[in-house]
PDB file of N, CA and C in Angstrom:
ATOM      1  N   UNK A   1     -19.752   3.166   1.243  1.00  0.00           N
ATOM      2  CA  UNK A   1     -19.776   3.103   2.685  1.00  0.00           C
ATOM      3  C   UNK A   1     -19.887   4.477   3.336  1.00  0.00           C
ATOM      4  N   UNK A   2     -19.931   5.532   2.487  1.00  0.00           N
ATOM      5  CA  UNK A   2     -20.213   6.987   2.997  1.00  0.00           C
ATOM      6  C   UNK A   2     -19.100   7.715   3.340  1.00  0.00           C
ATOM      7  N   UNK A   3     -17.714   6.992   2.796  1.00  0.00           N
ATOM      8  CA  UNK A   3     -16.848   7.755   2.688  1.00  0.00           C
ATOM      9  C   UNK A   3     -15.648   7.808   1.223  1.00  0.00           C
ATOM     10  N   UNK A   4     -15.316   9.405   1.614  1.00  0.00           N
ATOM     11  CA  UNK A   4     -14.338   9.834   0.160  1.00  0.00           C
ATOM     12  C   UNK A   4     -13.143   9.325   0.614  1.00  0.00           C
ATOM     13  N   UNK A   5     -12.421   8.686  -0.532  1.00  0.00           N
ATOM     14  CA  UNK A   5     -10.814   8.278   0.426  1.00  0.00           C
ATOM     15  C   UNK A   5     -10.286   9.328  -0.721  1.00  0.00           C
ATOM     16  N   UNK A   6      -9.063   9.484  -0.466  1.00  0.00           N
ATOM     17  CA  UNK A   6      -8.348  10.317  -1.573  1.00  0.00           C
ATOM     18  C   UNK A   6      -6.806  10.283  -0.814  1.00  0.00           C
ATOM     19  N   UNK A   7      -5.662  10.244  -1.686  1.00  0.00           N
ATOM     20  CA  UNK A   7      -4.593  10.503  -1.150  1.00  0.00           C
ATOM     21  C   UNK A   7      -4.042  12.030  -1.449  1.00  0.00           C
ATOM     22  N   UNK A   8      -2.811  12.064  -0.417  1.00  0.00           N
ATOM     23  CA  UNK A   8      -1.983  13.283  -0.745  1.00  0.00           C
ATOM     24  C   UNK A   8      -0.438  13.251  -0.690  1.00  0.00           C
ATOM     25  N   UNK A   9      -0.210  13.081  -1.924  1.00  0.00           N
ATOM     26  CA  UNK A   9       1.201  12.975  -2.382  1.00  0.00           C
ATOM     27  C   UNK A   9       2.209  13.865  -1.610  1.00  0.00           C
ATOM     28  N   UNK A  10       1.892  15.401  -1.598  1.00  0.00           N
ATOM     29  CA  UNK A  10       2.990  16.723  -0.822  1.00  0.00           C
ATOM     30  C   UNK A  10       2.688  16.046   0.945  1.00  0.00           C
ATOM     31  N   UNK A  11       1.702  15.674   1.398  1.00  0.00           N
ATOM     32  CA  UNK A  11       1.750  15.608   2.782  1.00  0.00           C
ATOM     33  C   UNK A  11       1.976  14.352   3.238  1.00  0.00           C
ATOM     34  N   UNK A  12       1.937  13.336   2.005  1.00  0.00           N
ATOM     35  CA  UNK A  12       2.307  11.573   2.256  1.00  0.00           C
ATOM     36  C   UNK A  12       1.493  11.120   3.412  1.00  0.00           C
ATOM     37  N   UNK A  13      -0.127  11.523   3.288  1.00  0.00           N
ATOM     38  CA  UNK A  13      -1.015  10.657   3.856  1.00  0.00           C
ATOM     39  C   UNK A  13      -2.120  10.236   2.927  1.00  0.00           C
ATOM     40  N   UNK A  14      -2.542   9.401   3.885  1.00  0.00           N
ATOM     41  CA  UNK A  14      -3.834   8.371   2.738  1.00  0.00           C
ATOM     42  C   UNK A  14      -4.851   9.081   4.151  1.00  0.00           C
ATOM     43  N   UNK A  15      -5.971   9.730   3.374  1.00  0.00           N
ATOM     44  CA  UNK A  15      -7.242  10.450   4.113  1.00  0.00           C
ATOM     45  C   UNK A  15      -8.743   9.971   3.750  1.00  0.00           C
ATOM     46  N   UNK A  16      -9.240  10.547   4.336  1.00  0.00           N
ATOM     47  CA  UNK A  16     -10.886  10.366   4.129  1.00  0.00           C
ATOM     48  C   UNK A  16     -11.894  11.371   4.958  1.00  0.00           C
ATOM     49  N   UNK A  17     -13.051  11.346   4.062  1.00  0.00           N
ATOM     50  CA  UNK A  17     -13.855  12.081   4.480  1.00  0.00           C
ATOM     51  C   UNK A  17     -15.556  11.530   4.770  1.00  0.00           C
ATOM     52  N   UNK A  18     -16.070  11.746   5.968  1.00  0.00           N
ATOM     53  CA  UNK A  18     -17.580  11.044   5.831  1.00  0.00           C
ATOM     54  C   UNK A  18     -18.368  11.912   4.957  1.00  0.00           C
ATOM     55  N   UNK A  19     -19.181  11.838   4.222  1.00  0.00           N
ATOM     56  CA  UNK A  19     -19.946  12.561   3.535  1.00  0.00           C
ATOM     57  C   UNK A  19     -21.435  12.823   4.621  1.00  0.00           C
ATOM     58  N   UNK A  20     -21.627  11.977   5.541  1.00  0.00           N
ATOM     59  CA  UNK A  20     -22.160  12.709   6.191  1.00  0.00           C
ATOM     60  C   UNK A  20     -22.323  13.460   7.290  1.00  0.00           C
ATOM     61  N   UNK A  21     -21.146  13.917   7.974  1.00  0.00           N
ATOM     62  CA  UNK A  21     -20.903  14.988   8.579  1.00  0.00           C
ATOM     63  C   UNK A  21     -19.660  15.777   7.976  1.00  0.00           C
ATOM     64  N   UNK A  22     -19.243  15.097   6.752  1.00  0.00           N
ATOM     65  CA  UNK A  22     -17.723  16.341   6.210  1.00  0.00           C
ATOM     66  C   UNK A  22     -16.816  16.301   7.700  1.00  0.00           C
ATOM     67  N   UNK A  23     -16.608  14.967   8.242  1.00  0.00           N
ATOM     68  CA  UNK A  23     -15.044  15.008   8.919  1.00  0.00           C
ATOM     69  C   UNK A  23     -14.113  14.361   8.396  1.00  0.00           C
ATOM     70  N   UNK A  24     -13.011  15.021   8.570  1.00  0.00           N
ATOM     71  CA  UNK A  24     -11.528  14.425   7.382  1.00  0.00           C
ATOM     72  C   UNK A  24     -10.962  14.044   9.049  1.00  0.00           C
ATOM     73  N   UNK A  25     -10.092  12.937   8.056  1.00  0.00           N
ATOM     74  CA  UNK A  25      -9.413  12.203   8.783  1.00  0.00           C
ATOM     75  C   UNK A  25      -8.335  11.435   8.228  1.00  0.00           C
ATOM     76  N   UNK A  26      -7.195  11.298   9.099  1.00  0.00           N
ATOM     77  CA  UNK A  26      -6.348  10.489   8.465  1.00  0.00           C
ATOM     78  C   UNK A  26      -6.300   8.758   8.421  1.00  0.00           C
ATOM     79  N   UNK A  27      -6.253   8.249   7.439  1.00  0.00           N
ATOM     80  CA  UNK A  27      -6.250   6.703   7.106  1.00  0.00           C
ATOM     81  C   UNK A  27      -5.015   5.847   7.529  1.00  0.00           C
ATOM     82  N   UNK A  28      -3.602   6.978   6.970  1.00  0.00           N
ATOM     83  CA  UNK A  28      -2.687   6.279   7.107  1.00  0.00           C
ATOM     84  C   UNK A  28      -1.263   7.217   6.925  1.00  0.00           C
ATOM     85  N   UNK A  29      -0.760   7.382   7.789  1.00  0.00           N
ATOM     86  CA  UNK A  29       0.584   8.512   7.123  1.00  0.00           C
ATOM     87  C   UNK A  29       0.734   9.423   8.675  1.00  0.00           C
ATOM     88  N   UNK A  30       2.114   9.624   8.840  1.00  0.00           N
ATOM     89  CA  UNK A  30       2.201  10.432   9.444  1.00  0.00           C
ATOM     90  C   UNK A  30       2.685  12.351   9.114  1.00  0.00           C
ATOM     91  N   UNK A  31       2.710  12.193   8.008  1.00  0.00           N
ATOM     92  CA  UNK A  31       3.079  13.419   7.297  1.00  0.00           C
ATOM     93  C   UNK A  31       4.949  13.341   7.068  1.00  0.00           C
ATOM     94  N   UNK A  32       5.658  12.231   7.379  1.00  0.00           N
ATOM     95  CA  UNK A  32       6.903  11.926   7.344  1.00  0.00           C
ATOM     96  C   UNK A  32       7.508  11.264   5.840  1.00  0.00           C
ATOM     97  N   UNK A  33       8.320  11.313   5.276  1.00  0.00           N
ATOM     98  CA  UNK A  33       8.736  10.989   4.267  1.00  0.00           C
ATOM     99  C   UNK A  33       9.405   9.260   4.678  1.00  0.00           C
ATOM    100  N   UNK A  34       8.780   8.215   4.205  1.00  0.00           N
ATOM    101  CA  UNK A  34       9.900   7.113   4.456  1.00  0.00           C
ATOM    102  C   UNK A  34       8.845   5.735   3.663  1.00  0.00           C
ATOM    103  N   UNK A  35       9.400   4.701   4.425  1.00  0.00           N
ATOM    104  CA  UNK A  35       8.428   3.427   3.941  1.00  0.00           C
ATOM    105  C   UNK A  35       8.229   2.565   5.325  1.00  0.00           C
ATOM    106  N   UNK A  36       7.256   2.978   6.062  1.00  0.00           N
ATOM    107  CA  UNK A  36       7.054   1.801   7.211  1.00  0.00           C
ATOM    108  C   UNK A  36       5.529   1.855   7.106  1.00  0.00           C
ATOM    109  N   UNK A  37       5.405   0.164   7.408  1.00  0.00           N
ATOM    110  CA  UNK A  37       4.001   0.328   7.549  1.00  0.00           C
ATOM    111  C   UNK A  37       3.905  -0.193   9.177  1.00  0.00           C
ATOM    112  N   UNK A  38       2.182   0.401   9.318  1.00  0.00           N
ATOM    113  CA  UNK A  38       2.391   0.355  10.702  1.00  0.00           C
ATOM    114  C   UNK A  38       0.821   1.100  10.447  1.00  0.00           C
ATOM    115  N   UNK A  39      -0.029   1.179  11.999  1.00  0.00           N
ATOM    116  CA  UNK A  39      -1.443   1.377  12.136  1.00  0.00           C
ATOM    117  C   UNK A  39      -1.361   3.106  11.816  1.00  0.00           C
ATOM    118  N   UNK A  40      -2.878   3.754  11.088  1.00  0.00           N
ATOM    119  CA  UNK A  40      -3.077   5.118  11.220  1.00  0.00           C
ATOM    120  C   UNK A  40      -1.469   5.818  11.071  1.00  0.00           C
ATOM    121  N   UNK A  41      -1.422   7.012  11.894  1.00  0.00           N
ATOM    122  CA  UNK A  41      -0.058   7.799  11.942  1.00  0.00           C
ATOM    123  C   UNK A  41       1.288   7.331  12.374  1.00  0.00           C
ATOM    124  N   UNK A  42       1.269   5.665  12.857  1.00  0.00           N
ATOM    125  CA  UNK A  42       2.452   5.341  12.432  1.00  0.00           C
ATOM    126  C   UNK A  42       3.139   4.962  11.173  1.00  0.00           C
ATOM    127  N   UNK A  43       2.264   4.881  10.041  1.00  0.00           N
ATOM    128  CA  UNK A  43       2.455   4.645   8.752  1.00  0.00           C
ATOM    129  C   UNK A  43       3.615   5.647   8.242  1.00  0.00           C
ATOM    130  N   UNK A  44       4.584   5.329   7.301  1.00  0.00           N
ATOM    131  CA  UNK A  44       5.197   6.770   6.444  1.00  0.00           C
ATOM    132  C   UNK A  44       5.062   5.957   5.062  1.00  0.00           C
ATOM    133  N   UNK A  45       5.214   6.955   4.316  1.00  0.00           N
ATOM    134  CA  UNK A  45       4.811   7.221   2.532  1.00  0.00           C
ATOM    135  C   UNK A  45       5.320   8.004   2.047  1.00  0.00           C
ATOM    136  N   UNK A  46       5.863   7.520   0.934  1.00  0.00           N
ATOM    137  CA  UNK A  46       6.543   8.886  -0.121  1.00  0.00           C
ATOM    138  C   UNK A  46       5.894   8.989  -1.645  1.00  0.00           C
ATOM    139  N   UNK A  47       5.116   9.646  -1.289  1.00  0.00           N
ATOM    140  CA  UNK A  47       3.820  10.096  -2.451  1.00  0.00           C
ATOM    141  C   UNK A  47       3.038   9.289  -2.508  1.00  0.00           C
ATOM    142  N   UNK A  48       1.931   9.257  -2.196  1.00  0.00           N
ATOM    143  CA  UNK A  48       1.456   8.363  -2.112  1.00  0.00           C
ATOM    144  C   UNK A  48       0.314   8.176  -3.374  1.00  0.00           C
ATOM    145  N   UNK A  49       0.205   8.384  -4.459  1.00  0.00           N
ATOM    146  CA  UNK A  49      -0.687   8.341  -5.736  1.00  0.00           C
ATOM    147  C   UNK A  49      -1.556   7.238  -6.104  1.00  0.00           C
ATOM    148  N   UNK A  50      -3.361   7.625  -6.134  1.00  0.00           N
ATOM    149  CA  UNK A  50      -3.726   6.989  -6.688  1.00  0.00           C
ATOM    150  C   UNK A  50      -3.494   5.284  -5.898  1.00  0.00           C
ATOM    151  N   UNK A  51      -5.731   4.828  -6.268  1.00  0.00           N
ATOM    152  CA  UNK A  51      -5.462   4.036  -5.405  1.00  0.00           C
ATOM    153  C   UNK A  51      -6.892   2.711  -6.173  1.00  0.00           C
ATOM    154  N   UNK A  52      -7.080   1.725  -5.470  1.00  0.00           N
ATOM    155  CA  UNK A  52      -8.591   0.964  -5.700  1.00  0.00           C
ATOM    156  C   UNK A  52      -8.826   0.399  -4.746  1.00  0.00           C
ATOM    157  N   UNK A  53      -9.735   0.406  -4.542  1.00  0.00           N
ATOM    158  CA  UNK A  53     -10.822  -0.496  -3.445  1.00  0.00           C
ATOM    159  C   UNK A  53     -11.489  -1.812  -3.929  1.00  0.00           C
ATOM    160  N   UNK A  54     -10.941  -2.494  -3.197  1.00  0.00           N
ATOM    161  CA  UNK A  54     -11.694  -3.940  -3.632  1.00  0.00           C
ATOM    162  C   UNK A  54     -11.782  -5.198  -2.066  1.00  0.00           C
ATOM    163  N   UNK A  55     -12.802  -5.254  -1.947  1.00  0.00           N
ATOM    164  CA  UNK A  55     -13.114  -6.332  -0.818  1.00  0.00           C
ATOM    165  C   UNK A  55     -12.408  -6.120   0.435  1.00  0.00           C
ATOM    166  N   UNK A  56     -12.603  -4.773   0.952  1.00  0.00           N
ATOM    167  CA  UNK A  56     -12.323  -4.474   2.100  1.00  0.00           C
ATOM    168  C   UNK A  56     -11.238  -3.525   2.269  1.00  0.00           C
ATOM    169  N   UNK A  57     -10.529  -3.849   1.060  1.00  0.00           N
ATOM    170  CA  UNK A  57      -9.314  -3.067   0.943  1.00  0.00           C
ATOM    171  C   UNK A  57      -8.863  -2.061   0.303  1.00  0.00           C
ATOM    172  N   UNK A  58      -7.932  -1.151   0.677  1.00  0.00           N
ATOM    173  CA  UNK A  58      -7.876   0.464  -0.184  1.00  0.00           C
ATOM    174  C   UNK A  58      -6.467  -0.439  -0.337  1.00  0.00           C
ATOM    175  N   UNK A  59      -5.685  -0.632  -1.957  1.00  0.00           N
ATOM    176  CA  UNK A  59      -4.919  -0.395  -2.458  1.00  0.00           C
ATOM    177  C   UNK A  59      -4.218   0.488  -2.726  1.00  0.00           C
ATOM    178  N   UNK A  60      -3.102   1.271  -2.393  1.00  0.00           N
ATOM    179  CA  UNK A  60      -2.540   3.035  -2.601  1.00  0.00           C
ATOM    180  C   UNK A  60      -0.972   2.530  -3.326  1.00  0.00           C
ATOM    181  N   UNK A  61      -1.203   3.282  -4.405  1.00  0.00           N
ATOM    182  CA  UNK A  61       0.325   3.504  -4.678  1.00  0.00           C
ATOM    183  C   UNK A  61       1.081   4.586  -4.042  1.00  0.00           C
ATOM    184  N   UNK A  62       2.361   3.629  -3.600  1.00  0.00           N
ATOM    185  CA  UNK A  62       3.150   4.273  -2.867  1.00  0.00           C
ATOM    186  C   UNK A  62       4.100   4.959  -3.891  1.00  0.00           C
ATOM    187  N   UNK A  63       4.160   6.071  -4.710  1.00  0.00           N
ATOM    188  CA  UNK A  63       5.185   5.988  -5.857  1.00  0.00           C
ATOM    189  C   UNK A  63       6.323   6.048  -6.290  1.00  0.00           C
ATOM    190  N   UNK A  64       6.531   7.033  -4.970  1.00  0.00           N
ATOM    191  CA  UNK A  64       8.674   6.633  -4.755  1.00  0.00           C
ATOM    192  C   UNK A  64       9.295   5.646  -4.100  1.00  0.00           C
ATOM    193  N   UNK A  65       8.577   4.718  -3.519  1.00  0.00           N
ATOM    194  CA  UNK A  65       8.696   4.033  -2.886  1.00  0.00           C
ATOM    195  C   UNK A  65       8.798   2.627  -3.966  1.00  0.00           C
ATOM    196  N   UNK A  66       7.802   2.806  -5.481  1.00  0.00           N
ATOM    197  CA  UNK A  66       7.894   1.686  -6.346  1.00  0.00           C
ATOM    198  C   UNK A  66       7.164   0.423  -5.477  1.00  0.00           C
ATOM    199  N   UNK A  67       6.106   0.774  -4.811  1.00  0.00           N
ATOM    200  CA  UNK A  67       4.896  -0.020  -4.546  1.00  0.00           C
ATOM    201  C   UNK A  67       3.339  -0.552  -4.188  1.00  0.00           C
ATOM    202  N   UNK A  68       2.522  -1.171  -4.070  1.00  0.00           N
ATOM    203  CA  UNK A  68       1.891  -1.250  -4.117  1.00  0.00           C
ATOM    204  C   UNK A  68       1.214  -1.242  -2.271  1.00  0.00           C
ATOM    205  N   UNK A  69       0.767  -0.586  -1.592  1.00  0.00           N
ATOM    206  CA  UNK A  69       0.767  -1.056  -0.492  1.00  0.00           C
ATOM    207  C   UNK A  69      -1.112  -1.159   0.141  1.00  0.00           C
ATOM    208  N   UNK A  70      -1.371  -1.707   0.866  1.00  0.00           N
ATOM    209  CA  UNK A  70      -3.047  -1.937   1.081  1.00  0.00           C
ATOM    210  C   UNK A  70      -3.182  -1.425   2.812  1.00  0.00           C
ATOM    211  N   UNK A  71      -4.227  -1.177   2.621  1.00  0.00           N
ATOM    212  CA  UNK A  71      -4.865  -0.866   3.997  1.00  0.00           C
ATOM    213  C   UNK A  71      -6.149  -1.005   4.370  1.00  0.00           C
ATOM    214  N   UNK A  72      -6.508  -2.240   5.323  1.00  0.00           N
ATOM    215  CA  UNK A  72      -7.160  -3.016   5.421  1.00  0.00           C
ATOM    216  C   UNK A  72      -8.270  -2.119   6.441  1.00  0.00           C
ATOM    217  N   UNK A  73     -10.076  -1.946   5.613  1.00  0.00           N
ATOM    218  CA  UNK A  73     -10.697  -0.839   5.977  1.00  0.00           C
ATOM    219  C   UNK A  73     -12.070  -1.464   7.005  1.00  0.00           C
TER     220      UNK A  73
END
């Protein structure tokens, strides 16, 4: 779909990038340590590692958290 997703465990957001203009952006996380879900930067995450995409959806492990959480793209 023309974009890189990738997470970041130290800043506990789920990001992305368009490949065709190279703008980053955040997916999901407010840079806060916790477990709420909630839209874009109301989200919190504690490490967020490693993830799959399947039928619309980015799957992210949440890893201190001990779950699996999705975000519907």
């Amino acid at each position: 779909n023309g974009l890189l997703y990738w997470t970041e465990a130290g800043s506990h957001k789920v990001r992305a990038m368009s490949l065709t203009n190279r703008a980053v952006f955040t997916l999901s996380g407010n840079g806060n340590v916790g477990y709420v879900n909630g839209s874009s930067t109301s989200a919190e995450w504690h490490n967020p590692k490693g993830f799959d995409f399947r039928a619309g959806k980015l799957y992210v492990a949440d890893m201190m958290n001990d779950v699996i959480r999705t975000i519907s793209l």
